[in-house]
Protein backbone atom coordinates (compact mmCIF):
# COMPACT_ATOMS: atom_id res chain seq x y z
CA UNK A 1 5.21 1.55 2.72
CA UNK A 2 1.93 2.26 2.77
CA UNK A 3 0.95 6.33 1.07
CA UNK A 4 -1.93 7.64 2.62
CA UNK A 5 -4.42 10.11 0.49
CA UNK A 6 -5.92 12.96 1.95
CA UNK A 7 -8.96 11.14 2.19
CA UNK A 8 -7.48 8.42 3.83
CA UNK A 9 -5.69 11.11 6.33
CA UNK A 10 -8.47 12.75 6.74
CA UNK A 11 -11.23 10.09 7.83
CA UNK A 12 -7.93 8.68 10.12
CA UNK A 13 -7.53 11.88 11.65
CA UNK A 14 -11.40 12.52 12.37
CA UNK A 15 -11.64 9.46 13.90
CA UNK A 16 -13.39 7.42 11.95
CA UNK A 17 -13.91 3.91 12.88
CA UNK A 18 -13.74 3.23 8.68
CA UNK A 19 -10.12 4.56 8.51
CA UNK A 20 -8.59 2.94 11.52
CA UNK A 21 -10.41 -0.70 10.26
CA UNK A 22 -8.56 0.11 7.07
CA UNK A 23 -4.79 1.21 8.63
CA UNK A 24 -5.06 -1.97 10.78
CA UNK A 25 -4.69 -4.03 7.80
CA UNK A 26 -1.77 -2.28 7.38
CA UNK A 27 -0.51 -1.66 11.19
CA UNK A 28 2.99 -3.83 9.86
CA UNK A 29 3.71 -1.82 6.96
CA UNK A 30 5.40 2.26 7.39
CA UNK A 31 2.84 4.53 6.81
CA UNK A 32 3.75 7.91 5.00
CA UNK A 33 1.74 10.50 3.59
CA UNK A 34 2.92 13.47 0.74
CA UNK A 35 4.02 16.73 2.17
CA UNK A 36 1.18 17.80 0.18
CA UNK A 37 -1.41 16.07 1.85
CA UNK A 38 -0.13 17.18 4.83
CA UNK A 39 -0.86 20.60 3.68
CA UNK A 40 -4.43 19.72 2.78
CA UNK A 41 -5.20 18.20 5.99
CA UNK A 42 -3.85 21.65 7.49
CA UNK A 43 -6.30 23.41 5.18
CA UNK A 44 -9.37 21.08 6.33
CA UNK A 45 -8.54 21.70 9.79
CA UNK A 46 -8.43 25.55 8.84
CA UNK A 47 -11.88 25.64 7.12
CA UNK A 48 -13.43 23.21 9.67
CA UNK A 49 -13.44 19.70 7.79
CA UNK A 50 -11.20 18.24 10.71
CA UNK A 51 -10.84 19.20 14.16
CA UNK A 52 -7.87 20.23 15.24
CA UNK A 53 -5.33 22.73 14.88
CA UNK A 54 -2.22 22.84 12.53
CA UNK A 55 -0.50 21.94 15.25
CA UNK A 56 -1.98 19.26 16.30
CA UNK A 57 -2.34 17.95 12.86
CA UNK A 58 1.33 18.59 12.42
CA UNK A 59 1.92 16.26 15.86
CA UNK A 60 -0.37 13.50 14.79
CA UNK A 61 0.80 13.08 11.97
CA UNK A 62 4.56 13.10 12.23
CA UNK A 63 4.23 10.85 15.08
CA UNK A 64 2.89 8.29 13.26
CA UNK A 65 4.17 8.29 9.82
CA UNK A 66 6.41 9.89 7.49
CA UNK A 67 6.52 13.27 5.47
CA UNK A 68 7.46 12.31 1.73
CA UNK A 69 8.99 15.64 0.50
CA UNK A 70 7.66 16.58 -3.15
CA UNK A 71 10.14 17.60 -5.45
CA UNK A 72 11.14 17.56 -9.11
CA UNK A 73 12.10 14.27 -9.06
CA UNK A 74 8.36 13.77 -7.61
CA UNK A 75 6.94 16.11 -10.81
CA UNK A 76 9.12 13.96 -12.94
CA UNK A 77 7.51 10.81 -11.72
CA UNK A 78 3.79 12.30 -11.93
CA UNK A 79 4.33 13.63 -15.77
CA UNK A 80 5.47 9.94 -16.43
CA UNK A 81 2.67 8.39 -14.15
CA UNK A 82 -0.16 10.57 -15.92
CA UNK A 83 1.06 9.69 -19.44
CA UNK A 84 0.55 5.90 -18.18
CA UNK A 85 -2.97 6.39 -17.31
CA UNK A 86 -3.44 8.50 -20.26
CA UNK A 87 -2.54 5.71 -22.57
CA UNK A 88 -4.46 3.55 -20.57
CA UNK A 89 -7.53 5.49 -21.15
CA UNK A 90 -7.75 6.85 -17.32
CA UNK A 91 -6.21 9.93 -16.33
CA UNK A 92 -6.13 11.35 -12.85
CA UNK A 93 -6.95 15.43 -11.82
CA UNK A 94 -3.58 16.87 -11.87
CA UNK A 95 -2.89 16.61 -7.78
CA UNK A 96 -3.87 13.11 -7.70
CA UNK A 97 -1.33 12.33 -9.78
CA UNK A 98 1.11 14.05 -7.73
CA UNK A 99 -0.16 12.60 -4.80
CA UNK A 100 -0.20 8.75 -6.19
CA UNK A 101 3.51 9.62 -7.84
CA UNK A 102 4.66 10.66 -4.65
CA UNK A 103 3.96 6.95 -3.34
CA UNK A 104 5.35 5.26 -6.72
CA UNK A 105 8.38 7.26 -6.37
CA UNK A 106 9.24 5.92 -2.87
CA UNK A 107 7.93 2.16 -3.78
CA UNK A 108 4.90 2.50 -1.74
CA UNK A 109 1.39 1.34 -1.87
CA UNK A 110 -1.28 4.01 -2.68
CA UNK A 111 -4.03 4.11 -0.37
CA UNK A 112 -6.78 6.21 -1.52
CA UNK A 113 -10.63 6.25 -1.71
CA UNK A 114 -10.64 7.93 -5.27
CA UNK A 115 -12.53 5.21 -7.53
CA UNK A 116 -10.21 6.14 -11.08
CA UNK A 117 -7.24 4.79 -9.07
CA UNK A 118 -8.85 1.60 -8.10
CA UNK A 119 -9.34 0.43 -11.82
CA UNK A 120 -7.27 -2.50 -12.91
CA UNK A 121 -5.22 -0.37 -15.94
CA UNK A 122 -4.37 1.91 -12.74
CA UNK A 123 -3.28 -0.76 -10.89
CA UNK A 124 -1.03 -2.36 -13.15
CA UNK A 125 1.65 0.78 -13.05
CA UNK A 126 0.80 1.78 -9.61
CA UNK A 127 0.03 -0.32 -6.72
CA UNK A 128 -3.27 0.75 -4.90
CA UNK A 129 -4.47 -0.09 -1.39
CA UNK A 130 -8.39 0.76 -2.19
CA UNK A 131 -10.22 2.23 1.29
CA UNK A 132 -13.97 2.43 0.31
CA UNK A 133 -15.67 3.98 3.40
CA UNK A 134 -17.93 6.03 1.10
């Protein structure tokens, strides 16, 4: 399974010729995305980043991947995920962790174009899919 970051999302969502080159590399695998990057793509489409509405967003989306739910179990997993990186000498902003713990949790691949995740000590307790459009 393949866990999408909002930036990831995002660019895929938008269009972006980067993004869809990236998700073909991975058109075999499930692809699933946090319930909490849902809700940030609903906020970019809000504020303008993405078109769309939260509807459509919501449509998109669900059509072509799964919702991961976040729960304790998931806050569990991200405490024990950011003490990891911690002792590895490269922690993660608080969400990202979340976010990357959410994919861990379910056995997936995270897929993400924030550079701290892409580092080898990262990768050895969480597997990373690194999309580097930027």
């Amino acid at each position: 399974m393949l866990v999408l970051d909002n930036n990831v999302l995002s660019d895929y969502l938008d269009g972006r010729a980067s993004a869809r080159q990236f998700l073909r590399g991975y058109e075999n695998e499930e692809w699933a995305v946090p319930s909490i990057v849902l809700y940030e793509a609903y906020m970019g489409c809000v504020h303008g980043y993405i078109d769309g509405t939260p509807a459509e967003i919501r449509q998109a989306v669900t059509t072509a991947m799964d919702v991961l739910p976040v729960t304790n179990r998931t806050a569990d997993e991200a405490v024990s995920l950011q003490e990891e990186l911690l002792s590895r000498g490269v922690p993660a902003d608080h969400p990202d962790t979340l976010i990357a713990a959410t994919a861990r949790e379910h056995g997936g691949t995270f897929a993400t174009a924030e550079k701290h995740f892409w580092k080898d000590d990262v990768q050895a307790v969480l597997p990373v899919a690194v999309y580097g459009p930027y």
